[in-house]
Protein backbone atom coordinates (compact mmCIF):
# COMPACT_ATOMS: atom_id res chain seq x y z
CA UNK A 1 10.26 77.84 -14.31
CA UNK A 2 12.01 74.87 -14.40
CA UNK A 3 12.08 74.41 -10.91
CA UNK A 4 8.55 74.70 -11.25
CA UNK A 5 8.13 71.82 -13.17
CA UNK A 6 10.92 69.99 -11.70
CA UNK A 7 8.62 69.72 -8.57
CA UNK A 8 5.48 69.25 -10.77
CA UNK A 9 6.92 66.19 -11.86
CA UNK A 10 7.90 64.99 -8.50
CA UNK A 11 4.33 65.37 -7.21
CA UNK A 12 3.21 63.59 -10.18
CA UNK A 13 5.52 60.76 -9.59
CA UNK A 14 4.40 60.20 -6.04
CA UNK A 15 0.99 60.81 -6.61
CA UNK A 16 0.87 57.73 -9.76
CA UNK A 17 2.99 55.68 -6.93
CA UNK A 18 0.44 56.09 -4.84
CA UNK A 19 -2.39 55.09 -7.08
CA UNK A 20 -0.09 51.87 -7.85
CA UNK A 21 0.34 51.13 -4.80
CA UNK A 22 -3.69 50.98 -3.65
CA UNK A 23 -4.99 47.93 -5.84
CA UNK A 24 -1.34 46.07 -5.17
CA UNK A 25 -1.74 46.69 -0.83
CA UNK A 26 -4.78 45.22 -1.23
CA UNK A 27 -4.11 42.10 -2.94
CA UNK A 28 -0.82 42.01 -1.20
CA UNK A 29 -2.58 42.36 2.38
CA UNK A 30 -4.27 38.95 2.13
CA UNK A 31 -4.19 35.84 -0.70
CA UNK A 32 -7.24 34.67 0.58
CA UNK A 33 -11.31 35.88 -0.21
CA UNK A 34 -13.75 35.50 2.32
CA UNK A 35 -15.53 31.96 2.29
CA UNK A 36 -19.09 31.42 3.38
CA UNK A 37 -21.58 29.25 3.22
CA UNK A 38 -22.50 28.48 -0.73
CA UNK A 39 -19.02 29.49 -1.91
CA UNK A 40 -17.42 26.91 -4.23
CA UNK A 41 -13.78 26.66 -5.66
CA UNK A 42 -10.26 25.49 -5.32
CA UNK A 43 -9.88 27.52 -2.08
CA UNK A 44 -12.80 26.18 -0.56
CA UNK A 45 -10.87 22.25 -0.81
CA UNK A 46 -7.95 23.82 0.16
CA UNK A 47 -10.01 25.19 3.57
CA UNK A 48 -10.97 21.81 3.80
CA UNK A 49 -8.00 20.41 3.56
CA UNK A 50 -6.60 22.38 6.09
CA UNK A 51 -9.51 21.64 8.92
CA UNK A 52 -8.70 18.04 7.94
CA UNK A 53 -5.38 18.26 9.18
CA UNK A 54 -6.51 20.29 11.70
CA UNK A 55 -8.70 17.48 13.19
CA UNK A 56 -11.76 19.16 12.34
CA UNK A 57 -12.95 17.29 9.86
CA UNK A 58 -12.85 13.34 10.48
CA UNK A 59 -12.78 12.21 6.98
CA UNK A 60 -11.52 13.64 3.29
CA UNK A 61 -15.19 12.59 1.85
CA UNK A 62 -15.74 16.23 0.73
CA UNK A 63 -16.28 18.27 -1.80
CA UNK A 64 -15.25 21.96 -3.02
CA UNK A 65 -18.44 23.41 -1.50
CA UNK A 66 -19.04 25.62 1.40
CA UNK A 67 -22.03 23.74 3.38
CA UNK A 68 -23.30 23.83 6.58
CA UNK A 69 -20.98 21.18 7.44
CA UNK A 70 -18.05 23.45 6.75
CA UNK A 71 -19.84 26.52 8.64
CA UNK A 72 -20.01 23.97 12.01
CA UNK A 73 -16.38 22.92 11.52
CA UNK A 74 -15.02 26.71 11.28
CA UNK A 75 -17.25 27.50 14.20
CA UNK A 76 -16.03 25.00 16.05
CA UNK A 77 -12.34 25.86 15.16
CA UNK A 78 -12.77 29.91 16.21
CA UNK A 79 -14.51 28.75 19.70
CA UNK A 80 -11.22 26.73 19.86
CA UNK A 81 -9.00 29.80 19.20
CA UNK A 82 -10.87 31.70 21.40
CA UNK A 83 -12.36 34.06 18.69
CA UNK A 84 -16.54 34.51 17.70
CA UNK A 85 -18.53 32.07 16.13
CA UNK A 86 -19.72 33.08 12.84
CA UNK A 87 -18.98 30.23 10.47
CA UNK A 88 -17.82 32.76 8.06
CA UNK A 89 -13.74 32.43 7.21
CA UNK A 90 -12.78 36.25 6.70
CA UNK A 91 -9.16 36.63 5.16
CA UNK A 92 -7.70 37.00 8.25
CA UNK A 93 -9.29 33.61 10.01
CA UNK A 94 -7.79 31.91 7.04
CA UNK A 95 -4.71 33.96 7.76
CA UNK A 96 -4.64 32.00 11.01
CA UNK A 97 -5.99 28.46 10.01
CA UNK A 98 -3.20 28.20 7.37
CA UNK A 99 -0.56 29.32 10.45
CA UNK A 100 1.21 27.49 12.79
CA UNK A 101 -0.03 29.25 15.32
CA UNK A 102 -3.58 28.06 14.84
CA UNK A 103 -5.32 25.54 17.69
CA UNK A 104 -6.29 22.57 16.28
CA UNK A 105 -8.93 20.25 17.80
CA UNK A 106 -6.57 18.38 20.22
CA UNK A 107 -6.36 21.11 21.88
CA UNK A 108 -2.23 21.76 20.11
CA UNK A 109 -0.83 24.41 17.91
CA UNK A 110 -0.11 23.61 14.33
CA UNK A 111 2.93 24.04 14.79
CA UNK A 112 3.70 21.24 17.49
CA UNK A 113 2.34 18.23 15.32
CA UNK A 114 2.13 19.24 11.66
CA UNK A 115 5.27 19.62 9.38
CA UNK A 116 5.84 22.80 8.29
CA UNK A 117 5.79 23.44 4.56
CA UNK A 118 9.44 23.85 4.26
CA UNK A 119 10.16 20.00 5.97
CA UNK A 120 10.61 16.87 3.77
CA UNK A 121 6.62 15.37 3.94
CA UNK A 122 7.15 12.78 1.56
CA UNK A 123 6.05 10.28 4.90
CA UNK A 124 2.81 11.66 4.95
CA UNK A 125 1.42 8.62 7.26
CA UNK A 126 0.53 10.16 10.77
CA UNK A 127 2.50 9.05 13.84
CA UNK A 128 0.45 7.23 16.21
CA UNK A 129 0.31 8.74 19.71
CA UNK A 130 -1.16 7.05 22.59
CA UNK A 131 -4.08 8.79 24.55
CA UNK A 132 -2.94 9.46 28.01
CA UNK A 133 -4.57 7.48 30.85
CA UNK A 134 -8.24 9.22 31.88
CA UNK A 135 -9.21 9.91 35.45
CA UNK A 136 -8.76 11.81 38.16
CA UNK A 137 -5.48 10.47 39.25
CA UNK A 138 -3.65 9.41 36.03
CA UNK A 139 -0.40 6.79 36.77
CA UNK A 140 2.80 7.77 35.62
CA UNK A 141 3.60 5.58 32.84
CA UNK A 142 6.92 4.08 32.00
CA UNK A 143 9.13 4.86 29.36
CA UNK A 144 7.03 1.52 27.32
CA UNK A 145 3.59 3.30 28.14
CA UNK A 146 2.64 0.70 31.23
CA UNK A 147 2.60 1.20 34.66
CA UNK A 148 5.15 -0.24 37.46
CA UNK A 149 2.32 -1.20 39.77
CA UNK A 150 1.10 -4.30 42.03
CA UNK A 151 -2.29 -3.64 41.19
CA UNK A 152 -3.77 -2.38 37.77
CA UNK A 153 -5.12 0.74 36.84
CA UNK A 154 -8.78 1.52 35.71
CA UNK A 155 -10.94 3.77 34.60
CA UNK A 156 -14.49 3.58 33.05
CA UNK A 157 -16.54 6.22 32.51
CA UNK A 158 -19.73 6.09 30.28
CA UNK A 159 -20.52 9.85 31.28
CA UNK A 160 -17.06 11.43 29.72
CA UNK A 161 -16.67 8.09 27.67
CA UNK A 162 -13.64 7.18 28.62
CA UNK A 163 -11.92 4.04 29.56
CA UNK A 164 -8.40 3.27 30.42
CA UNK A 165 -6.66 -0.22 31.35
CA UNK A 166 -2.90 0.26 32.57
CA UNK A 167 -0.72 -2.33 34.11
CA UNK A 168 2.82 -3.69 34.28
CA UNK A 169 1.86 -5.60 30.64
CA UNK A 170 -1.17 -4.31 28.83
CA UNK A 171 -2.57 -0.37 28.12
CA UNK A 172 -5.90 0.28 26.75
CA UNK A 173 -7.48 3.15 26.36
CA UNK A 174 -10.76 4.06 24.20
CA UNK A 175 -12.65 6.90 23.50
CA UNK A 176 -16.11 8.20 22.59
CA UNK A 177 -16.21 10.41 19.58
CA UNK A 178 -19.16 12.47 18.73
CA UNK A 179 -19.78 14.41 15.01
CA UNK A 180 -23.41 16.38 15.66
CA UNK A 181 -23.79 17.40 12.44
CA UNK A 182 -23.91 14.25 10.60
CA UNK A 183 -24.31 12.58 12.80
CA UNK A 184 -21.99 9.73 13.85
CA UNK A 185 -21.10 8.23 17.04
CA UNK A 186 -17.68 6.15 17.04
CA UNK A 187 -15.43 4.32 19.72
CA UNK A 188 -11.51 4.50 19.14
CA UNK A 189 -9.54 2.06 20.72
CA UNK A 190 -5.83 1.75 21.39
CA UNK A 191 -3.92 -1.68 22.61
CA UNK A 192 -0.43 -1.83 23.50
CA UNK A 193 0.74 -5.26 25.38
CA UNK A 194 4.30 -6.65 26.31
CA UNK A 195 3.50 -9.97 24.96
CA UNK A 196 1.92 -11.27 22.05
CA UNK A 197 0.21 -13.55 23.65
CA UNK A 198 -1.66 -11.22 25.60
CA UNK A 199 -3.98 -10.57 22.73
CA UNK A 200 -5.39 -12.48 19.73
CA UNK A 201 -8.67 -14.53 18.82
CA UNK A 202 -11.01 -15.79 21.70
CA UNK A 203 -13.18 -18.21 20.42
CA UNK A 204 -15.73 -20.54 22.39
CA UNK A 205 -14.66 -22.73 24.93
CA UNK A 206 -16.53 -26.02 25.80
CA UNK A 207 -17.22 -26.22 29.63
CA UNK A 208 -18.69 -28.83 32.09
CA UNK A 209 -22.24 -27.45 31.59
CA UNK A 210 -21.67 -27.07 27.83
CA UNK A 211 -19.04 -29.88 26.64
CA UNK A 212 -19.80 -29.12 22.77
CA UNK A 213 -16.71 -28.76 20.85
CA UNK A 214 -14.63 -25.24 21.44
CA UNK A 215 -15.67 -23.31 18.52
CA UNK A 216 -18.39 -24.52 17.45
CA UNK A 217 -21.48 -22.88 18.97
CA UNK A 218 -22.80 -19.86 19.49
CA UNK A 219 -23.26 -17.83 23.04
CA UNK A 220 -23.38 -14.31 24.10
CA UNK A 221 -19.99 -12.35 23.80
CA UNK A 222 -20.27 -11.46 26.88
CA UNK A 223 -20.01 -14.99 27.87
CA UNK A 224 -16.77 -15.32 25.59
CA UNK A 225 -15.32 -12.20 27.33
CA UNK A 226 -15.97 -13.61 30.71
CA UNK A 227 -14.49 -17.13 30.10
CA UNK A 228 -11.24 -15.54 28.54
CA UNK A 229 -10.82 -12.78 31.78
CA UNK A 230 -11.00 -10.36 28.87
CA UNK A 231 -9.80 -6.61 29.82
CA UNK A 232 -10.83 -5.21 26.74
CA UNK A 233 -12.58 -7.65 23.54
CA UNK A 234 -14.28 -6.36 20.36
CA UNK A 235 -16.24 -8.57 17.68
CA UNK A 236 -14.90 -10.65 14.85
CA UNK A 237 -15.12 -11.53 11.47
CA UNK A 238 -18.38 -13.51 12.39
CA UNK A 239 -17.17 -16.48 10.43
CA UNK A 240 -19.49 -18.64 11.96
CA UNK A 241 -22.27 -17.36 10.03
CA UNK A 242 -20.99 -18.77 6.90
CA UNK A 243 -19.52 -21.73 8.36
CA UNK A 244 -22.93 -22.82 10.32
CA UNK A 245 -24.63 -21.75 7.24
CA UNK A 246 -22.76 -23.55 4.33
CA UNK A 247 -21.33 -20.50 2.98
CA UNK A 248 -17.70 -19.55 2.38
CA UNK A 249 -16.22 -18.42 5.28
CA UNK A 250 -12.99 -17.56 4.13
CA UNK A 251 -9.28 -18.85 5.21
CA UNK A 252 -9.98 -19.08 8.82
CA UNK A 253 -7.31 -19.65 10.99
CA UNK A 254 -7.68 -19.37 15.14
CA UNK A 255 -4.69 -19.92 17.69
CA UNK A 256 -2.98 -22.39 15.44
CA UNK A 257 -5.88 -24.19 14.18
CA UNK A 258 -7.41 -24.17 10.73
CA UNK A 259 -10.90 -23.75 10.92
CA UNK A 260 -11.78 -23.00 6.45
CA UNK A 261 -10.02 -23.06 3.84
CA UNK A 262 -12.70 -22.09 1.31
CA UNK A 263 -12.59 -18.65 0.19
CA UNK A 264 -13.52 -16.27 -3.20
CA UNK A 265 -11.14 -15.16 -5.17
CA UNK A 266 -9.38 -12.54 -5.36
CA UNK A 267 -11.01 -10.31 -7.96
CA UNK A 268 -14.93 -11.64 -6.55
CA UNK A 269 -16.86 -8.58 -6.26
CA UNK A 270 -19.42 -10.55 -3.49
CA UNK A 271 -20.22 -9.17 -0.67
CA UNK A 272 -17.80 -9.51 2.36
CA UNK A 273 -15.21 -10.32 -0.17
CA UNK A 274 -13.52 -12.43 2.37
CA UNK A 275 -9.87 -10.39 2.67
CA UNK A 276 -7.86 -11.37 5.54
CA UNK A 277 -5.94 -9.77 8.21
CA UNK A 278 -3.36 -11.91 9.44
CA UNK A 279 -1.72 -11.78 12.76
CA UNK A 280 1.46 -13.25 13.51
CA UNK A 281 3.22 -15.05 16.65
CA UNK A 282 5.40 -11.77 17.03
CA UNK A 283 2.19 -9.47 17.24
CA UNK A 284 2.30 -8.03 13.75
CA UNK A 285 -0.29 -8.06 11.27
CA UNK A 286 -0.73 -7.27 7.33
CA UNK A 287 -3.31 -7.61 5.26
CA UNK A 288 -3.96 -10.01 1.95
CA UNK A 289 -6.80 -10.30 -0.37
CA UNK A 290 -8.78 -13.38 -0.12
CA UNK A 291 -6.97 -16.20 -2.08
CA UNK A 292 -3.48 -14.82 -1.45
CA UNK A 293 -2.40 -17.85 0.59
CA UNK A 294 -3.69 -21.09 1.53
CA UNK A 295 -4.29 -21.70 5.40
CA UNK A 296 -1.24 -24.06 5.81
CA UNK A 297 0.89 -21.48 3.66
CA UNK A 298 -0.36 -18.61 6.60
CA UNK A 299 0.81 -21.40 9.18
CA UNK A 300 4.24 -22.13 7.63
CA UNK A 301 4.55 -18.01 7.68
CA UNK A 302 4.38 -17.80 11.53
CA UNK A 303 0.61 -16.76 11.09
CA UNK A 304 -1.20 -18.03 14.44
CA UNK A 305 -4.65 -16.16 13.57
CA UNK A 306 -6.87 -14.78 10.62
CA UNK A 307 -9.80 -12.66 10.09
CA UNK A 308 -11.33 -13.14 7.01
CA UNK A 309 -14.11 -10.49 6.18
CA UNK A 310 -13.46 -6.96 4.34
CA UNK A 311 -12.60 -4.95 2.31
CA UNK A 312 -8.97 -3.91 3.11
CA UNK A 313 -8.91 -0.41 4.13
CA UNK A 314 -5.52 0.29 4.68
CA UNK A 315 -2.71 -0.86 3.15
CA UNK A 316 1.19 0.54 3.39
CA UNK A 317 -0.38 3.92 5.57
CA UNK A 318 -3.36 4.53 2.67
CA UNK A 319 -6.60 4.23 2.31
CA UNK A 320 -6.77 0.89 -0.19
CA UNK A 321 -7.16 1.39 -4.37
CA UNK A 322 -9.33 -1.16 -4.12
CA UNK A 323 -12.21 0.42 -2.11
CA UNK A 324 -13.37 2.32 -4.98
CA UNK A 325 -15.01 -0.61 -6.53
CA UNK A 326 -17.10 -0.64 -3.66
CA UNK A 327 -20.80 1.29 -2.75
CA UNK A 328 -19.13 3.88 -0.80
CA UNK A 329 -21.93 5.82 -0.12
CA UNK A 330 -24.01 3.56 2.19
CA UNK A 331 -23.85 4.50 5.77
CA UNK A 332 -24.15 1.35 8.19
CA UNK A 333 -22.70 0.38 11.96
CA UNK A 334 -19.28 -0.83 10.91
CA UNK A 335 -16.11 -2.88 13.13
CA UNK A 336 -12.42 -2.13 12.07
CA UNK A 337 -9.09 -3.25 13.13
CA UNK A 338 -5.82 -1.72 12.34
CA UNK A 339 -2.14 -1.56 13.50
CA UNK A 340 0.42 1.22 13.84
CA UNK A 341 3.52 1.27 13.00
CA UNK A 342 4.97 0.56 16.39
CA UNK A 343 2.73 -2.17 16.81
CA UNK A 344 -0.34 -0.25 18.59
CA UNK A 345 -3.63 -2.26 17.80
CA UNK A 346 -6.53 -0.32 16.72
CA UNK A 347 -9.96 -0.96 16.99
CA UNK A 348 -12.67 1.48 15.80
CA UNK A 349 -16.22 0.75 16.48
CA UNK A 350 -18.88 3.21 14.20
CA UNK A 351 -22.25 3.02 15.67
CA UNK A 352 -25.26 3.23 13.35
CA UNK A 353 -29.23 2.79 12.61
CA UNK A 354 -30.02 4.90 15.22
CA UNK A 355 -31.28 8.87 15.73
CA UNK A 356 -27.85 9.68 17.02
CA UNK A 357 -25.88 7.81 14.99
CA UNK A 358 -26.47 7.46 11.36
CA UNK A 359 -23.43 4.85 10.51
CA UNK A 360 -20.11 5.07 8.48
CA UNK A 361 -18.91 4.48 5.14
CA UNK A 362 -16.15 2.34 4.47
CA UNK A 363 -14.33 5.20 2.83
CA UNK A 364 -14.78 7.04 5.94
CA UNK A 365 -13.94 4.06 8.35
CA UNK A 366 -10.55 3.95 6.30
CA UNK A 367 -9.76 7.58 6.25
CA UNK A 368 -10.15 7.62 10.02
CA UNK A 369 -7.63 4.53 10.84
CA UNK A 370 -5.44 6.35 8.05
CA UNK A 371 -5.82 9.54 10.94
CA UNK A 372 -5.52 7.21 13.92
CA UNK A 373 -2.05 6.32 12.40
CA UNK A 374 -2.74 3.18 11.05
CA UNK A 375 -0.48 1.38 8.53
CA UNK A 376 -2.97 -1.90 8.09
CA UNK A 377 -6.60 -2.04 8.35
CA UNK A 378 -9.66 -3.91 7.34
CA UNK A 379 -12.83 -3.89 7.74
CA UNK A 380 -14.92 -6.41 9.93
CA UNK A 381 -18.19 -7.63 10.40
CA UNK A 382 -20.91 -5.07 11.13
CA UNK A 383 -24.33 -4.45 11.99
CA UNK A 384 -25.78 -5.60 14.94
CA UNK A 385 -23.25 -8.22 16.27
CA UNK A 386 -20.47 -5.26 16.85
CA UNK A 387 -19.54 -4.51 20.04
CA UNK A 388 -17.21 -3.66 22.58
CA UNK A 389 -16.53 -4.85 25.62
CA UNK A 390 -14.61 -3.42 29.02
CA UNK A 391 -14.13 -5.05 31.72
CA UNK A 392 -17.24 -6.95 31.41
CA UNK A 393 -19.33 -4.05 30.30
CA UNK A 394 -20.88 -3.74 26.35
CA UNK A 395 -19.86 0.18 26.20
CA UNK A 396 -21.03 0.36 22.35
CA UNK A 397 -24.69 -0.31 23.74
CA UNK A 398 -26.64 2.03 26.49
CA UNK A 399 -25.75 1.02 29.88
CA UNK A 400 -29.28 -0.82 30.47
CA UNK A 401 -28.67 -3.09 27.80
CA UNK A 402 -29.69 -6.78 28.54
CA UNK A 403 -27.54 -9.79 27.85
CA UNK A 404 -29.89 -11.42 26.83
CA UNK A 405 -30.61 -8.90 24.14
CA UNK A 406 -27.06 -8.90 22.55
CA UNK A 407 -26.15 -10.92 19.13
CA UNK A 408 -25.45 -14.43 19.83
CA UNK A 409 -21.41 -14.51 18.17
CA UNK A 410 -18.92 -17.60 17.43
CA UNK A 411 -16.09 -15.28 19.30
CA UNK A 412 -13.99 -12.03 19.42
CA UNK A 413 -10.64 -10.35 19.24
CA UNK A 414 -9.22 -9.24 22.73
CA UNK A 415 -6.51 -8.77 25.35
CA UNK A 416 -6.10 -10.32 28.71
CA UNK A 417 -3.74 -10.44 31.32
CA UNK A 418 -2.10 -14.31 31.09
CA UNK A 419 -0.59 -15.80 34.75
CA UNK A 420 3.25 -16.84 34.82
C-alpha cells in the first residue's frame, strides 16, 4: 500500500509540473504579441523604433500606432530577409527584427553596424560612411576616399539616380531616395575635398557682357554654376531676397566680405529666423542663432562665409530643442546643409508640391541629417529656388527642364576643382 501511494504521488507531482509548465512555455517561448495593423501600445514604438534603426523608417515622427505606414515598412523589411510579405509582425518576425541577425535596408546585418545592447551607446550620434562610387566600373579609392588618377571620375545617372564625382582632390556622390507611401522624394549628398578652398559660397560674378557689381544681381544658377566650373553646387540662403527687398537679411558674410549685418534676434519667432551656419577657413562649420556674433566678430574668428536662414536643425549630433517652437507639421520642398564629424559636407535636397513628392517637415529634414551622421545642420531656403546641380545638369528638376524656367538666385554653395 504504501508503495502504492508512493507512486500515486509521483504521478501527481509530474502531472501538476506539467500543467505548470504549459502557461510558463508559452510565455517563455516568445516576449513579444503579434502586431498588426490597428494595434497600439508600448511595443508597437518599440517596433518602430527598431525599423528606425533599421533604416526602414526615415524619420522618428511616429506614433505608438500600427498604420499602414508600419504594414509597408515590415513588408518591405521581410522581402529584405527573404521571408513573405504580409505586413503582419508574428512573434517570431519580431524575434528576428530585434536580432542581430536581421537585414536591414542597406542591404547589412544588424549586427555589422548597430551596437549591441551589451556595448557602451552613450555616443548615440551615427558614424558617417561614405557611399561608394556608382557605375559600372567603380575606381579604387585611396585610403582619403579620392582617386590617384590623371583624369576624373564620373558618373551620372538620372535612371538609377546616381551621381558620383571622384578625383585626386574632391568626392561627391548623391543619391535619389524614394518613400512611396508618403510620399517624398529626396536627394542626399556627400562632399569630401582636400582643400578648403575647394568648396564654399559662389556668388555672382560681373563679366564683360554684364559689368554690374559681383553680387549684386540676379541670374540663373545655372549660370553661377557655369562661371565657377562647379562639379557639384546646391542653393543658398537666398539672401538676396531680403537684401534687394529691404528686409533683414541676416549676418551675411561671403569669401571674406561682409555683405549685412542686420539680423533678428535671437529669441524672434519670424519667419526664416535668420540662424547662421558659419564656415570657417579650415573647412569646419557650426551653427549660431541669429544675433550670436556680429559680422566682424565671425571675421576675427577665422569665419570666411555665412548662411543666414533657418532654423538650426542640428546641433552637437541632435535634432535642435529649439525646433519645437516651430509649425512642424507643414510639409514643403526644403534645402539643408550639414557636416559630419570628419568633416563630410552634407547636402539634402526634399522635393515637394508635386504628385510624387509631397515635401518635408523640418522635424523630418533634421532627423534625417541626424541619420546621415550629421553633427551640424540648418535649414536653408526652400521652395522653388532649391536645386541641385551636377556637372551642369539641375538633377532636382525632370531632365527637360528649361533654363529659362528655373528661379532667378543671388548664388549657391558648391565645390570645384581650383588650378595650381
Amino acid at each position: 500500500m504504501k508503495n502504492t501511494n508512493t507512486r500515486f504521488n509521483h504521478i501527481l507531482a509530474i502531472l501538476l509540473l506539467f500543467v505548470l509548465l504549459i502557461p510558463a512555455s508559452g510565455v517563455c517561448g516568445s516576449t513579444y504579441r503579434e502586431l498588426k495593423r490597428g494595434d497600439r501600445g508600448e511595443d508597437v514604438l518599440a517596433l518602430k523604433d527598431r525599423l528606425y534603426d533599421l533604416g526602414y523608417i526615415a524619420s522618428k515622427n511616429y506614433g505608438d500606432d500600427y498604420n499602414h505606414n508600419t504594414v509597408q515598412r515590415i513588408k518591405d523589411l521581410q522581402k529584405k530577409n527573404g521571408l513573405k510579405a504580409t505586413g503582419v509582425a508574428t512573434p517570431e518576425l519580431q524575434e528576428l527584427i530585434f536580432s542581430d541577425q536581421c537585414i536591414a535596408k542597406n542591404g547589412k546585418k544588424a549586427a555589422e553596424f548597430l551596437p549591441s545592447s551589451s556595448e557602451d551607446t552613450a555616443d548615440s550620434t551615427p558614424v558617417f560612411v561614405m557611399p561608394a562610387p556608382a557605375g559600372k566600373n567603380p575606381p579604387e579609392l585611396d585610403a582619403d576616399g579620392f582617386c590617384d588618377a590623371d583624369e576624373p571620375y564620373i558618373w551620372a545617372s538620372r535612371e538609377n539616380g546616381e551621381w558620383t564625382y571622384v578625383s585626386r582632390d574632391i568626392h561627391v556622390e548623391v543619391r535619389q531616395r524614394v518613400d512611396k507611401c508618403v510620399p517624398h522624394k529626396w536627394l542626399e549628398a556627400a562632399i569630401r575635398y582636400r582643400d578648403p578652398a575647394f568648396f564654399g559660397a559662389m556668388i555672382n560674378l560681373s563679366t564683360e557682357e554684364n559689368p554690374t557689381p559681383s553680387g549684386t544681381f540676379m541670374s540663373k544658377p545655372t549660370t553661377i554654376a557655369r562661371n565657377y566650373n562647379a562639379i557639384f553646387a546646391f542653393s543658398d540662403d537666398f539672401f538676396s531676397y531680403r537684401y534687394f527687398n529691404k528686409m533683414k537679411p541676416g549676418i551675411i558674410i561671403r569669401n571674406g566680405q561682409i555683405w549685412s549685418e542686420k539680423t533678428l534676434r535671437g529669441n524672434a519667432k519670424q519667419w526664416p529666423p535668420l540662424d547662421v551656419m558659419a564656415l570657417f577657413a579650415d573647412g569646419s562649420m557650426k551653427t549660431f542663432e541669429s544675433d550670436a556674433h556680429t559680422a566682424q566678430e565671425y571675421l576675427d574668428m577665422g569665419v570666411v562665409s555665412t548662411f543666414a536662414f533657418g532654423p538650426i536643425l542640428v546641433e552637437n549630433g541632435s535634432p535642435s530643442e529649439d525646433l519645437k517652437k516651430w509649425r512642424t507639421t507643414d510639409r514643403a520642398p526644403r534645402m539643408a546643409m550639414g557636416i559630419t564629424a570628419d568633416g563630410t559636407v552634407l547636402a539634402v535636397d526634399c522635393l515637394g508640391r508635386r504628385k510624387d513628392a509631397v515635401g518635408v517637415t523640418i522635424t523630418w529634414l533634421a532627423d534625417k541629417l541626424v541619420e546621415l551622421g550629421a553633427v551640424e545642420a540648418i535649414n536653408l531656403d526652400g521652395g522653388n529656388t532649391t536645386c541641385m546641380i551636377f556637372m551642369g545638369d539641375v538633377i532636382n528638376r525632370p531632365k527637360d527642364t528649361k533654363e529659362k524656367d528655373l528661379r532667378t538666385v543671388n548664388g549657391l554653395i558648391g565645390v570645384r576643382e581650383v588650378g595650381d
